[in-house]
N, C-alpha and C. Protein backbone atom coordinates (compact mmCIF):
# COMPACT_ATOMS: atom_id res chain seq x y z
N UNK A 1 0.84 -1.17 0.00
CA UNK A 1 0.00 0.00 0.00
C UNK A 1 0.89 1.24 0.00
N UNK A 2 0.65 2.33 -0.52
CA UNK A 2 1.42 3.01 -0.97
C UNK A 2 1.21 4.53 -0.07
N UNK A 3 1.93 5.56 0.17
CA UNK A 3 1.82 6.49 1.12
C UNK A 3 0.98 7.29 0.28
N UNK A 4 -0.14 8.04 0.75
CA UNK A 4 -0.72 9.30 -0.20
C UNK A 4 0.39 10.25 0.09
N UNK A 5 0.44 10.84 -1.36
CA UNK A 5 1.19 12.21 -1.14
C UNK A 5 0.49 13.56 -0.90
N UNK A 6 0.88 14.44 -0.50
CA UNK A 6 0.46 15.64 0.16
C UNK A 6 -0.31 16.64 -1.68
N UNK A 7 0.11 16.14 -2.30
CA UNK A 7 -1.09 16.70 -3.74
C UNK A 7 -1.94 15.30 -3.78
N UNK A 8 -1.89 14.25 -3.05
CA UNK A 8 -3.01 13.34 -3.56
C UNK A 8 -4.25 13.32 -2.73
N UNK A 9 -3.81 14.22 -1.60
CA UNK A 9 -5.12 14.30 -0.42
C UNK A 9 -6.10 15.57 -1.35
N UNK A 10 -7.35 15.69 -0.44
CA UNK A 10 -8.18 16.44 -0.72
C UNK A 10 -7.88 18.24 -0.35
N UNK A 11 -8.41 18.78 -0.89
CA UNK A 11 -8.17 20.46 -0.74
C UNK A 11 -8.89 20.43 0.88
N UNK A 12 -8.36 21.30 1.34
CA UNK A 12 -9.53 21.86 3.12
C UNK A 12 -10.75 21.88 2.57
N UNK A 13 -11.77 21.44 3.34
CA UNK A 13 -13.35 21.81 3.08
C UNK A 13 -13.33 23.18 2.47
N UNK A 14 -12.84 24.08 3.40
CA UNK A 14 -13.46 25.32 2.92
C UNK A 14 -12.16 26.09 1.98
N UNK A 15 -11.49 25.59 1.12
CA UNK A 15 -10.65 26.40 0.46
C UNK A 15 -11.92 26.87 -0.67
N UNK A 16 -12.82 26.27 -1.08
CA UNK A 16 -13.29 26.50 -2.47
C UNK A 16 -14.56 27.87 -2.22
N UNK A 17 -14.55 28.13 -0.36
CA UNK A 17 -15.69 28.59 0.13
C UNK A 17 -14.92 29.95 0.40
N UNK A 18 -16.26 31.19 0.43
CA UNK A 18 -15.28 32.90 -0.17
C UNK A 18 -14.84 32.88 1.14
N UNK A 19 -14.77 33.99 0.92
CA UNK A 19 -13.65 34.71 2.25
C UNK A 19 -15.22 35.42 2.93
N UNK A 20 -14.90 35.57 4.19
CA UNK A 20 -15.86 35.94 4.97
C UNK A 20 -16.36 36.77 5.06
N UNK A 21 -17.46 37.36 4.37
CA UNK A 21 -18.09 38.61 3.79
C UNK A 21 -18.70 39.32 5.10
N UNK A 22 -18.41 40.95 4.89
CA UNK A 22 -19.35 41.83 5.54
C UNK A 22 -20.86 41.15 6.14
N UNK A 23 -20.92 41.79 7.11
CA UNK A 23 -22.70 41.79 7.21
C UNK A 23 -23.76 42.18 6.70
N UNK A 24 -23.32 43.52 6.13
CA UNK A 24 -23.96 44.57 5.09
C UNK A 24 -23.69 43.58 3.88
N UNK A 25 -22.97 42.67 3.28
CA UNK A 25 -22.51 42.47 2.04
C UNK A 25 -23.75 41.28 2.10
N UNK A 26 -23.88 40.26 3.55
CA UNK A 26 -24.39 38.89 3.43
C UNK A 26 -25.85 39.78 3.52
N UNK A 27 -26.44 40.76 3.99
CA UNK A 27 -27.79 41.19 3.93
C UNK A 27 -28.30 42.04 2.47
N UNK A 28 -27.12 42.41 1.77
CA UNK A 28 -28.03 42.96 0.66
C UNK A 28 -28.08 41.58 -0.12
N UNK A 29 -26.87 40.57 -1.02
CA UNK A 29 -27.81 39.81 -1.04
C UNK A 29 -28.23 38.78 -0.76
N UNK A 30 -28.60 38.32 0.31
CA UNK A 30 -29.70 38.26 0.53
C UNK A 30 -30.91 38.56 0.48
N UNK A 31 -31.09 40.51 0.19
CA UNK A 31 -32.75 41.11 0.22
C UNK A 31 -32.63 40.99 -1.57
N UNK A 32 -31.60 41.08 -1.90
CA UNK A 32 -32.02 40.70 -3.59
C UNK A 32 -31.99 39.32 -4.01
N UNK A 33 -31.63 38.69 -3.40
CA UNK A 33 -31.82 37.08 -3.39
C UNK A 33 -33.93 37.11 -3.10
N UNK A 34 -34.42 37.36 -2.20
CA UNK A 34 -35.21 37.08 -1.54
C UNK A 34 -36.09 38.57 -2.63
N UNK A 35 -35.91 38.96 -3.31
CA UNK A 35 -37.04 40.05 -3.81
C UNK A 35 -36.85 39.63 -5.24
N UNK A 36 -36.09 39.09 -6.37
CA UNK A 36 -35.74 38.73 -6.94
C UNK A 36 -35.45 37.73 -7.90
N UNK A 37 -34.76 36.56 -6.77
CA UNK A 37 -34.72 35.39 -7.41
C UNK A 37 -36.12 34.41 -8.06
N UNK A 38 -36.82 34.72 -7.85
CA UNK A 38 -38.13 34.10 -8.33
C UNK A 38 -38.25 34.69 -10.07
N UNK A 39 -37.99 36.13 -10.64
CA UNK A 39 -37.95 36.12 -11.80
C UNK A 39 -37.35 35.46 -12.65
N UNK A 40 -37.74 35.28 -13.98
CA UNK A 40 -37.26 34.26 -15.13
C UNK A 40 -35.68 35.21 -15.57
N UNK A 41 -34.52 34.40 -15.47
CA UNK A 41 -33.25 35.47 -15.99
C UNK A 41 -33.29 36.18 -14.91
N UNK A 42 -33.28 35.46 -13.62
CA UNK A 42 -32.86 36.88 -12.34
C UNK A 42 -32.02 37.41 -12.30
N UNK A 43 -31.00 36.67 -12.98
CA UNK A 43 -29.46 37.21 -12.89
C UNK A 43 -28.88 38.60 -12.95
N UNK A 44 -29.37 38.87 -13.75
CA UNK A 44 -28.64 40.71 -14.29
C UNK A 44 -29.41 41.27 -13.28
N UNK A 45 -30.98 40.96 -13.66
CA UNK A 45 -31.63 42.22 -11.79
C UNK A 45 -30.85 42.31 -10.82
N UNK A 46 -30.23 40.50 -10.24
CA UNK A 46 -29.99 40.53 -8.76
C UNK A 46 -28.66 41.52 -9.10
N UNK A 47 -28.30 41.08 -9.87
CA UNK A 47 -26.86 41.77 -10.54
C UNK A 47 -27.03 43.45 -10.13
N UNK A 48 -27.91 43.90 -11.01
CA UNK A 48 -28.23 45.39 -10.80
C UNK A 48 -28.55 45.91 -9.30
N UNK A 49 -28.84 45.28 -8.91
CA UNK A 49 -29.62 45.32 -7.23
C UNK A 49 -28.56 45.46 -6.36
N UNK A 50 -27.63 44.69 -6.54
CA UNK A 50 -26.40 45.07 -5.44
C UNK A 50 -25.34 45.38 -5.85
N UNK A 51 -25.50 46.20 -7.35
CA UNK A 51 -24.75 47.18 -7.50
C UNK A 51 -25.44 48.05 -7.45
N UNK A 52 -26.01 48.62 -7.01
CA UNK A 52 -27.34 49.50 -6.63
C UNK A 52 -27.54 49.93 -5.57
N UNK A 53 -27.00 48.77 -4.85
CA UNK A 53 -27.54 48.76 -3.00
C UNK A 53 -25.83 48.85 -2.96
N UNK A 54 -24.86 48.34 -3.04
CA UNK A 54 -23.32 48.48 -2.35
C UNK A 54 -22.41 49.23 -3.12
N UNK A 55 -22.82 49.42 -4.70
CA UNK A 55 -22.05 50.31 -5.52
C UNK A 55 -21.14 49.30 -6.60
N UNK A 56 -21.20 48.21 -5.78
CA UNK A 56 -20.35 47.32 -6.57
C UNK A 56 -21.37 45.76 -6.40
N UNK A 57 -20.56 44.63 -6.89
CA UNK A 57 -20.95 43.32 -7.11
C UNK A 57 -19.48 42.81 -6.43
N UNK A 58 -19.84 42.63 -4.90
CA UNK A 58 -19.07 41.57 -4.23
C UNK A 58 -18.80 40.46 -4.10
N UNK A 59 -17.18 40.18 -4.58
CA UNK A 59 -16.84 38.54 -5.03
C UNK A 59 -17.52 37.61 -3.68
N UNK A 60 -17.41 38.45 -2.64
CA UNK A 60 -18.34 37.02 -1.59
C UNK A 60 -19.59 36.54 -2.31
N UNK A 61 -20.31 37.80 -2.86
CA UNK A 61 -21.79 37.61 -3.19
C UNK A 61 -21.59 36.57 -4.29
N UNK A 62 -20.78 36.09 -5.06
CA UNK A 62 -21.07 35.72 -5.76
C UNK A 62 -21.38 33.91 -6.04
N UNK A 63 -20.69 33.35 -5.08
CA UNK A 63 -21.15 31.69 -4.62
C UNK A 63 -22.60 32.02 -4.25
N UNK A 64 -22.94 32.89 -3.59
CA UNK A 64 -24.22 32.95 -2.62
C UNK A 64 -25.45 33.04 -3.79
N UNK A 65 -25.17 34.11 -5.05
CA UNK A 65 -25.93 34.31 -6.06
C UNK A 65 -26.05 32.88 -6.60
N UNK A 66 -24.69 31.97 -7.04
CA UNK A 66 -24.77 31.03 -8.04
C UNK A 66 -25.37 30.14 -7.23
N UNK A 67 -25.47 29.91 -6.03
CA UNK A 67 -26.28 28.61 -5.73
C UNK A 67 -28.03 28.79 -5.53
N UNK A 68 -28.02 30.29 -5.30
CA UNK A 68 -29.60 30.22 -5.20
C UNK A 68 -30.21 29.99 -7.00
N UNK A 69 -29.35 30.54 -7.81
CA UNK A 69 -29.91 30.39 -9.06
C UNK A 69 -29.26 29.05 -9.59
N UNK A 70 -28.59 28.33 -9.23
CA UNK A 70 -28.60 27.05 -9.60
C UNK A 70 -27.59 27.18 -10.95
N UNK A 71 -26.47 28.13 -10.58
CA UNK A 71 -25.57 28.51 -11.57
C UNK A 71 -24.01 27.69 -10.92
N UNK A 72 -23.30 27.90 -11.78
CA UNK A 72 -21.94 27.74 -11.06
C UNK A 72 -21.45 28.90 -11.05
N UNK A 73 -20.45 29.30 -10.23
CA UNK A 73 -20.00 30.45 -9.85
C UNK A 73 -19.05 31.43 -11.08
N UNK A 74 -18.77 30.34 -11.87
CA UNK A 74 -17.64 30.48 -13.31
C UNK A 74 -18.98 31.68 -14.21
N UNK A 75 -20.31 31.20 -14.33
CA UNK A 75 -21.06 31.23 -15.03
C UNK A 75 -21.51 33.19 -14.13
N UNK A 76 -21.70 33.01 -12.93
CA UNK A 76 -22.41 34.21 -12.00
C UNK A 76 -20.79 35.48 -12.69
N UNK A 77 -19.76 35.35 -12.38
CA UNK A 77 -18.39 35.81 -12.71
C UNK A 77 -18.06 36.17 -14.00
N UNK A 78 -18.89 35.46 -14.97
CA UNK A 78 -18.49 35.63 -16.33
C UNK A 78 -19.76 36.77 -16.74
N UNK A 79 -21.11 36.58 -16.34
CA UNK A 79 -21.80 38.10 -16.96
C UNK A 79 -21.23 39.00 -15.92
N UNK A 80 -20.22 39.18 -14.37
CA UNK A 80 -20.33 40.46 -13.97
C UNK A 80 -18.95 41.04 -14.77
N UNK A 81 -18.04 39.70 -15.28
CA UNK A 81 -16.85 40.73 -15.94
C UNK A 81 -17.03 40.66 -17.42
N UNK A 82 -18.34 40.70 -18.16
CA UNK A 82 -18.75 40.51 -19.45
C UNK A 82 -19.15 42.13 -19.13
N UNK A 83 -19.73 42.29 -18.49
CA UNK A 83 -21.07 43.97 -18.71
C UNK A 83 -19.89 44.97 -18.06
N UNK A 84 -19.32 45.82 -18.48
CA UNK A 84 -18.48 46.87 -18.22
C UNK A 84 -19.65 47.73 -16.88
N UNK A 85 -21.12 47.65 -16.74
CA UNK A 85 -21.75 48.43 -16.00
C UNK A 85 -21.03 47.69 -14.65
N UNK A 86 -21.11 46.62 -14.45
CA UNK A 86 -20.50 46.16 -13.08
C UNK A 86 -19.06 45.99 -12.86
N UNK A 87 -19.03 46.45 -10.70
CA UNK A 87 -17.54 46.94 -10.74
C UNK A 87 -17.61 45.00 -9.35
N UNK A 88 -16.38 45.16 -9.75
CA UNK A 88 -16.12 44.05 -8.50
C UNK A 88 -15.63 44.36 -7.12
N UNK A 89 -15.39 45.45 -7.76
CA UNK A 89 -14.80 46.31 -6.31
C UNK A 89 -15.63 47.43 -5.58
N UNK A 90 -15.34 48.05 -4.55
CA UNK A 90 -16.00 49.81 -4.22
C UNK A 90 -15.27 50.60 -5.10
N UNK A 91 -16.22 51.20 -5.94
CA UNK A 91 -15.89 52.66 -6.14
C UNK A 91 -15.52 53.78 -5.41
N UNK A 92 -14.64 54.83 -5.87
CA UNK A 92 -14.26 55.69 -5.08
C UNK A 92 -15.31 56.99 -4.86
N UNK A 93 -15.32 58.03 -3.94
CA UNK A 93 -16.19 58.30 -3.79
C UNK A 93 -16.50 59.40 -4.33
N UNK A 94 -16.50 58.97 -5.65
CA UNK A 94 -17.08 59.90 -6.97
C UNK A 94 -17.01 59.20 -8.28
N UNK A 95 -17.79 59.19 -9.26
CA UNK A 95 -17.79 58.18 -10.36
C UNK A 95 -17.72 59.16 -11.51
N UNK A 96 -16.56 59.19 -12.52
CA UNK A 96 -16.82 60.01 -13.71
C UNK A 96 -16.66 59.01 -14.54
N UNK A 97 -17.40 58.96 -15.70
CA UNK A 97 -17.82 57.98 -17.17
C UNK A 97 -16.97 59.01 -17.66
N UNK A 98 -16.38 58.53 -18.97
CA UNK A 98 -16.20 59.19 -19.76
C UNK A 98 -16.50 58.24 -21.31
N UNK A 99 -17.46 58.77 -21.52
CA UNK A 99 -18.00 57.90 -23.73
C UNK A 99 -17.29 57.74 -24.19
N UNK A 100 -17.48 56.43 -24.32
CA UNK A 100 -15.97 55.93 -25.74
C UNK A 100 -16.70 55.48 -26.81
N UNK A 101 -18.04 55.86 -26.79
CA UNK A 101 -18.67 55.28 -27.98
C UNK A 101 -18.03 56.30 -29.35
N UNK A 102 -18.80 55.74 -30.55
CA UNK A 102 -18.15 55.91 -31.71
C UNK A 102 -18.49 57.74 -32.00
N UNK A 103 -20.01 58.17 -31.78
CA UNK A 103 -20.00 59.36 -32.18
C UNK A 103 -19.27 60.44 -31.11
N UNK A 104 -19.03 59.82 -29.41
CA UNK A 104 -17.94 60.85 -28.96
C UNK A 104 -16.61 59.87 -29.19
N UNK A 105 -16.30 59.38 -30.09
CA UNK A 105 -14.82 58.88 -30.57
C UNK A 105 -13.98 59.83 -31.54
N UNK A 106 -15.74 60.02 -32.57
CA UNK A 106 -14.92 60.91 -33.64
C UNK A 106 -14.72 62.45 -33.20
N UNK A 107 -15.57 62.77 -31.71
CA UNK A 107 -15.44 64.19 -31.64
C UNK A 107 -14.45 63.95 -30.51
N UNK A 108 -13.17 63.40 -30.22
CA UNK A 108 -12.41 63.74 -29.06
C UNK A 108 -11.95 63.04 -28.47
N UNK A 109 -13.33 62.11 -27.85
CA UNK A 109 -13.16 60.89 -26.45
C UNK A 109 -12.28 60.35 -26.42
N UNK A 110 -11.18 59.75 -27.16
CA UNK A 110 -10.15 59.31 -26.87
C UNK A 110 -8.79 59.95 -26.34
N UNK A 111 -9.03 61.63 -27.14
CA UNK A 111 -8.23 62.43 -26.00
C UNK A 111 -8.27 62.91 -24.60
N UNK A 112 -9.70 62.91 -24.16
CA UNK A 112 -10.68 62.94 -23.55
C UNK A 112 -10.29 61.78 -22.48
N UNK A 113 -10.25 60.71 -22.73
CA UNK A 113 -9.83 59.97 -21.86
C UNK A 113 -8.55 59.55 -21.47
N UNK A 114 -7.55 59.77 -22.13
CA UNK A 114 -6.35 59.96 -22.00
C UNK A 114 -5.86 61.16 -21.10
N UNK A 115 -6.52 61.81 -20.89
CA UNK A 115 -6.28 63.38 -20.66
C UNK A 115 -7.02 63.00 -18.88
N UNK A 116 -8.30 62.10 -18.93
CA UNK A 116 -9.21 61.74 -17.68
C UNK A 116 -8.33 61.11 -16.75
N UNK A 117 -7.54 59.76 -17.51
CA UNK A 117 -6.49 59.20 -16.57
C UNK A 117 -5.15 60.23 -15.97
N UNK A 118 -5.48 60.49 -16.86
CA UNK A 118 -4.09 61.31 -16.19
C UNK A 118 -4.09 62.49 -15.27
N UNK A 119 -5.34 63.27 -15.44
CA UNK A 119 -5.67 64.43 -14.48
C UNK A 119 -6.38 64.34 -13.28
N UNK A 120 -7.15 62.75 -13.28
CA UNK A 120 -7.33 61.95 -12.16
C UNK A 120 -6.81 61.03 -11.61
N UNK A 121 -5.71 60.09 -12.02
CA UNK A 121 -5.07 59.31 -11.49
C UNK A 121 -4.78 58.39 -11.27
N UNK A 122 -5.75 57.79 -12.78
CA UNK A 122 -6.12 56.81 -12.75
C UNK A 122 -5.85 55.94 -14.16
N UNK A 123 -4.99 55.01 -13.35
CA UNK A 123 -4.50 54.05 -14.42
C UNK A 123 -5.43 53.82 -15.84
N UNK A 124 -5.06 53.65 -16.99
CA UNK A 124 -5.42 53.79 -18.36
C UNK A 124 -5.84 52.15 -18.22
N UNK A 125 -7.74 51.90 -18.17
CA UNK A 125 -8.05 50.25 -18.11
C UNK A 125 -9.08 50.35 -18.91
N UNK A 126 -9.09 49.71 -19.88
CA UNK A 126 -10.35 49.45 -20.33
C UNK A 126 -11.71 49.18 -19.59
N UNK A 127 -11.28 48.51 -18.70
CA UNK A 127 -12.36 48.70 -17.07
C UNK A 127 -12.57 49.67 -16.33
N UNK A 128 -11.65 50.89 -16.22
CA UNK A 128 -11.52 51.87 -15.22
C UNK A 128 -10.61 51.58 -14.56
N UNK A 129 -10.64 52.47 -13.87
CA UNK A 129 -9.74 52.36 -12.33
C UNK A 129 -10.13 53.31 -11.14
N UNK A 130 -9.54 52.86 -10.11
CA UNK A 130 -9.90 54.29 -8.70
C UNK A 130 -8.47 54.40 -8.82
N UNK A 131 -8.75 55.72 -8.29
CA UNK A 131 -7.16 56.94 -8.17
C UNK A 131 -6.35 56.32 -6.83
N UNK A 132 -5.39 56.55 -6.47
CA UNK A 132 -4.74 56.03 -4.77
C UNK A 132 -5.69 56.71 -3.79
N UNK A 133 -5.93 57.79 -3.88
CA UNK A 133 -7.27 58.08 -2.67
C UNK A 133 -8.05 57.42 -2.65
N UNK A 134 -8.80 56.96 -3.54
CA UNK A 134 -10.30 56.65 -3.52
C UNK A 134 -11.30 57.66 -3.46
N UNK A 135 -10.95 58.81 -4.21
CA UNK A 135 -11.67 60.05 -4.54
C UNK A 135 -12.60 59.89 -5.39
N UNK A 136 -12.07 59.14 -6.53
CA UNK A 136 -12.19 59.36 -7.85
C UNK A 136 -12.55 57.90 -8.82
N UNK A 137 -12.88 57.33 -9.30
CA UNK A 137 -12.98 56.16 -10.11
C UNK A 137 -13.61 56.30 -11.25
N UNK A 138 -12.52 56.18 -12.43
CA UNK A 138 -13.16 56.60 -13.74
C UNK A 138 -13.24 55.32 -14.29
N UNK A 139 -14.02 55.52 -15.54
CA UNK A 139 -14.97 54.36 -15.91
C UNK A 139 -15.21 55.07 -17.12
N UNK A 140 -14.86 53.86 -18.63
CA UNK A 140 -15.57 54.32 -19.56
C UNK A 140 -16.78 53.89 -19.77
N UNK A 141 -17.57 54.50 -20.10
CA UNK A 141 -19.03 54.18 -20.89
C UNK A 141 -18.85 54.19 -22.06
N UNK A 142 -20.45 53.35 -22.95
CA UNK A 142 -20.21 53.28 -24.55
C UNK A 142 -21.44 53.69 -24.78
N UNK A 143 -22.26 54.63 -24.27
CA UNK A 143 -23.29 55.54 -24.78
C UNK A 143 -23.83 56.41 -23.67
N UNK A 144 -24.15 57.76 -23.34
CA UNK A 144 -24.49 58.13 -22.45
C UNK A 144 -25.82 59.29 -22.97
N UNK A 145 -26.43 58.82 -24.29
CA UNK A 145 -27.36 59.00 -25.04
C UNK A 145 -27.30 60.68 -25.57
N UNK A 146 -25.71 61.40 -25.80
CA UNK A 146 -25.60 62.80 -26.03
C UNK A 146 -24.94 63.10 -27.22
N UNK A 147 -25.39 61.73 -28.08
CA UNK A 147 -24.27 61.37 -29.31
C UNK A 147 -24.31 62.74 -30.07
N UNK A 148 -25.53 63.72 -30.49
CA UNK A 148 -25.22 64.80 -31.05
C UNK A 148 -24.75 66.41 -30.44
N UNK A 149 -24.15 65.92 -29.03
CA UNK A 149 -23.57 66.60 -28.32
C UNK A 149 -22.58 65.97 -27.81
N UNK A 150 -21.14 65.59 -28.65
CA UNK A 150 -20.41 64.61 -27.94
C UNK A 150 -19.13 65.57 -27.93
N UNK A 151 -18.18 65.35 -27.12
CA UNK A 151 -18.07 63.98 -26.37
C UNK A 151 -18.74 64.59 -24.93
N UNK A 152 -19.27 63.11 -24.41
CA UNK A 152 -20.20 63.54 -23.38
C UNK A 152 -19.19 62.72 -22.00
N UNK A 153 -19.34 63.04 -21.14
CA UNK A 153 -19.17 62.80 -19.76
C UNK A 153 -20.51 62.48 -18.71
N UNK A 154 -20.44 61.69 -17.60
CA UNK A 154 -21.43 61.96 -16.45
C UNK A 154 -20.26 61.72 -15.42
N UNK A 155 -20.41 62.69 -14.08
CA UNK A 155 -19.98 63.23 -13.18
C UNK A 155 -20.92 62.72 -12.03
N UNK A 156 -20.52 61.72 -11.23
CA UNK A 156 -21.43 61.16 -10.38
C UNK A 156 -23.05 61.01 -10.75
N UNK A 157 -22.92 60.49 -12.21
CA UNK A 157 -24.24 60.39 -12.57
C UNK A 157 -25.41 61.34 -13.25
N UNK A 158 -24.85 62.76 -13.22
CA UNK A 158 -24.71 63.90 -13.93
C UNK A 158 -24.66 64.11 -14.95
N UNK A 159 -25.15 64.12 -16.33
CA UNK A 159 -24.28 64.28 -17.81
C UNK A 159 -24.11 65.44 -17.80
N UNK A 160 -22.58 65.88 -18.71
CA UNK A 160 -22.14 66.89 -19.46
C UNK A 160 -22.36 66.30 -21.03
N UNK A 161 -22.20 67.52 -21.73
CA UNK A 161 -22.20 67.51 -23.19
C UNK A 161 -20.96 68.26 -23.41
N UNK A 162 -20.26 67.94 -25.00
CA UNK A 162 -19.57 68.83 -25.41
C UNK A 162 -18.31 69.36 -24.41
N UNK A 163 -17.55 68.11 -23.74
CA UNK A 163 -17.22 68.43 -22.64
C UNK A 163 -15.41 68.77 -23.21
N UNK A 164 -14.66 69.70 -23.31
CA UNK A 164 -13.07 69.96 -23.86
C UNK A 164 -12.16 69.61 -22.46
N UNK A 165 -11.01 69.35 -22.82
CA UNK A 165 -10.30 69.08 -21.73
C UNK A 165 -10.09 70.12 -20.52
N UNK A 166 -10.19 71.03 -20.99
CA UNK A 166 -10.48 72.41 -20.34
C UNK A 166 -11.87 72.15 -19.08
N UNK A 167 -13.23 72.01 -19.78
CA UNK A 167 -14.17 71.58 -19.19
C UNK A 167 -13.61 70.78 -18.31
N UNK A 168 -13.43 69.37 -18.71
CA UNK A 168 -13.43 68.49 -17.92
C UNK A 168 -12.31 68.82 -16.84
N UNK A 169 -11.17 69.39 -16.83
CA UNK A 169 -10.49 69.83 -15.39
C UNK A 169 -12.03 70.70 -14.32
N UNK A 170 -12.74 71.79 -15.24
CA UNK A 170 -12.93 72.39 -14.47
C UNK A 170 -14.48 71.69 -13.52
N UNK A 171 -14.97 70.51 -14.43
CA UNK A 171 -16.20 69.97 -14.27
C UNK A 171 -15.48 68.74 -12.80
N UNK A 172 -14.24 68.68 -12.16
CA UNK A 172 -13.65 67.14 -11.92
C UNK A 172 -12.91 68.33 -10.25
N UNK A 173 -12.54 69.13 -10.77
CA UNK A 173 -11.38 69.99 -10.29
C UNK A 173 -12.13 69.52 -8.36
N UNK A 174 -13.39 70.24 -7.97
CA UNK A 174 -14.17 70.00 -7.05
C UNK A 174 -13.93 68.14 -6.03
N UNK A 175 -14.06 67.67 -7.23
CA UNK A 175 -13.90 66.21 -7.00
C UNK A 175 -12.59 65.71 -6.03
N UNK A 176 -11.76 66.26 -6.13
CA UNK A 176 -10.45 65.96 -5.64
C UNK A 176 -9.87 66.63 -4.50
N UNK A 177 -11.02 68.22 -4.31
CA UNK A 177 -10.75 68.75 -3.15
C UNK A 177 -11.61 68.49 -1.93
N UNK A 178 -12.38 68.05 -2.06
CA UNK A 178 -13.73 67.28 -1.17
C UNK A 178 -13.17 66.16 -0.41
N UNK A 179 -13.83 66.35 0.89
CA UNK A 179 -12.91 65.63 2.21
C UNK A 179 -14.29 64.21 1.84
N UNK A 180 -13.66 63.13 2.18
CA UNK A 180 -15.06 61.53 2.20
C UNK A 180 -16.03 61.71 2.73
């Protein structure tokens, strides 16, 4: 009989189980588990719901989502890093979009956002990023419905139109001097 080796034993029970979530994190969802899960395709709602309720979609939440919907967790993980609307993390405490869609592409947005990372602080991601404070977390969008006023911005949810780099220092400037 032969010795098991230390890769032939089993993983710990709980290596495959999250890390030990907030209370606030296990009660929202939960209330979107429990208001929710009964619709056909609950997924994106519950999805929307506690990014709604926490600002983000918490990796704890996300075993907790896939077993009430009878998903695997690969499957809950793959629409929140498919939809650019959901963050996995907290946002910082201010959200600027900046349009990368095509009609603010041809008027700017790409200088526009080049110009966003850098005057906020925030690493150049196709996802976004938060600044080292946590002031600030920029985020591109791909329509913010101002296509014949582009390039457009929203500022904690706010739209600008027609926004020049000029603007956008002076539309952001506020953002960075504001205590949490």
């Amino acid at each position: 009989m032969s010795t098991p080796h230390a890769s032939d034993s089993a993983a710990p029970p709980d290596a495959a189980e999250p890390t030990a979530a907030p209370k606030a994190v296990l009660q929202a969802v939960q209330q979107a588990l429990d208001e929710l899960a009964h619709l056909p395709g609950a997924l994106l709602p519950i999805l929307h719901a506690l990014q709604d309720r926490l600002g983000y979609v918490p990796e704890a939440g996300v075993p907790l989502v896939a077993e009430a919907l009878n998903l695997s967790r690969a499957e809950v993980h793959g629409v929140i890093s498919y939809y650019h609307h959901f963050r996995s993390s907290p946002p910082g405490r201010h959200v600027v979009q900046v349009c990368r869609a095509e009609s603010c592409q041809s008027r700017g947005a790409e200088a526009l956002w080049a110009h966003a990372c850098s005057r906020l602080g925030c690493a150049d991601s196709d996802h976004g990023a938060t600044n080292a404070d946590a002031s600030v977390t920029l985020l591109p969008v791909y329509c913010l419905g101002l296509c014949a006023s582009s390039p457009a911005i929203a500022v904690d949810e706010r739209v600008h139109a027609r926004v020049s780099l000029q603007r956008f220092d002076h539309l952001v400037a506020p953002l960075q001097t504001q205590e949490a």
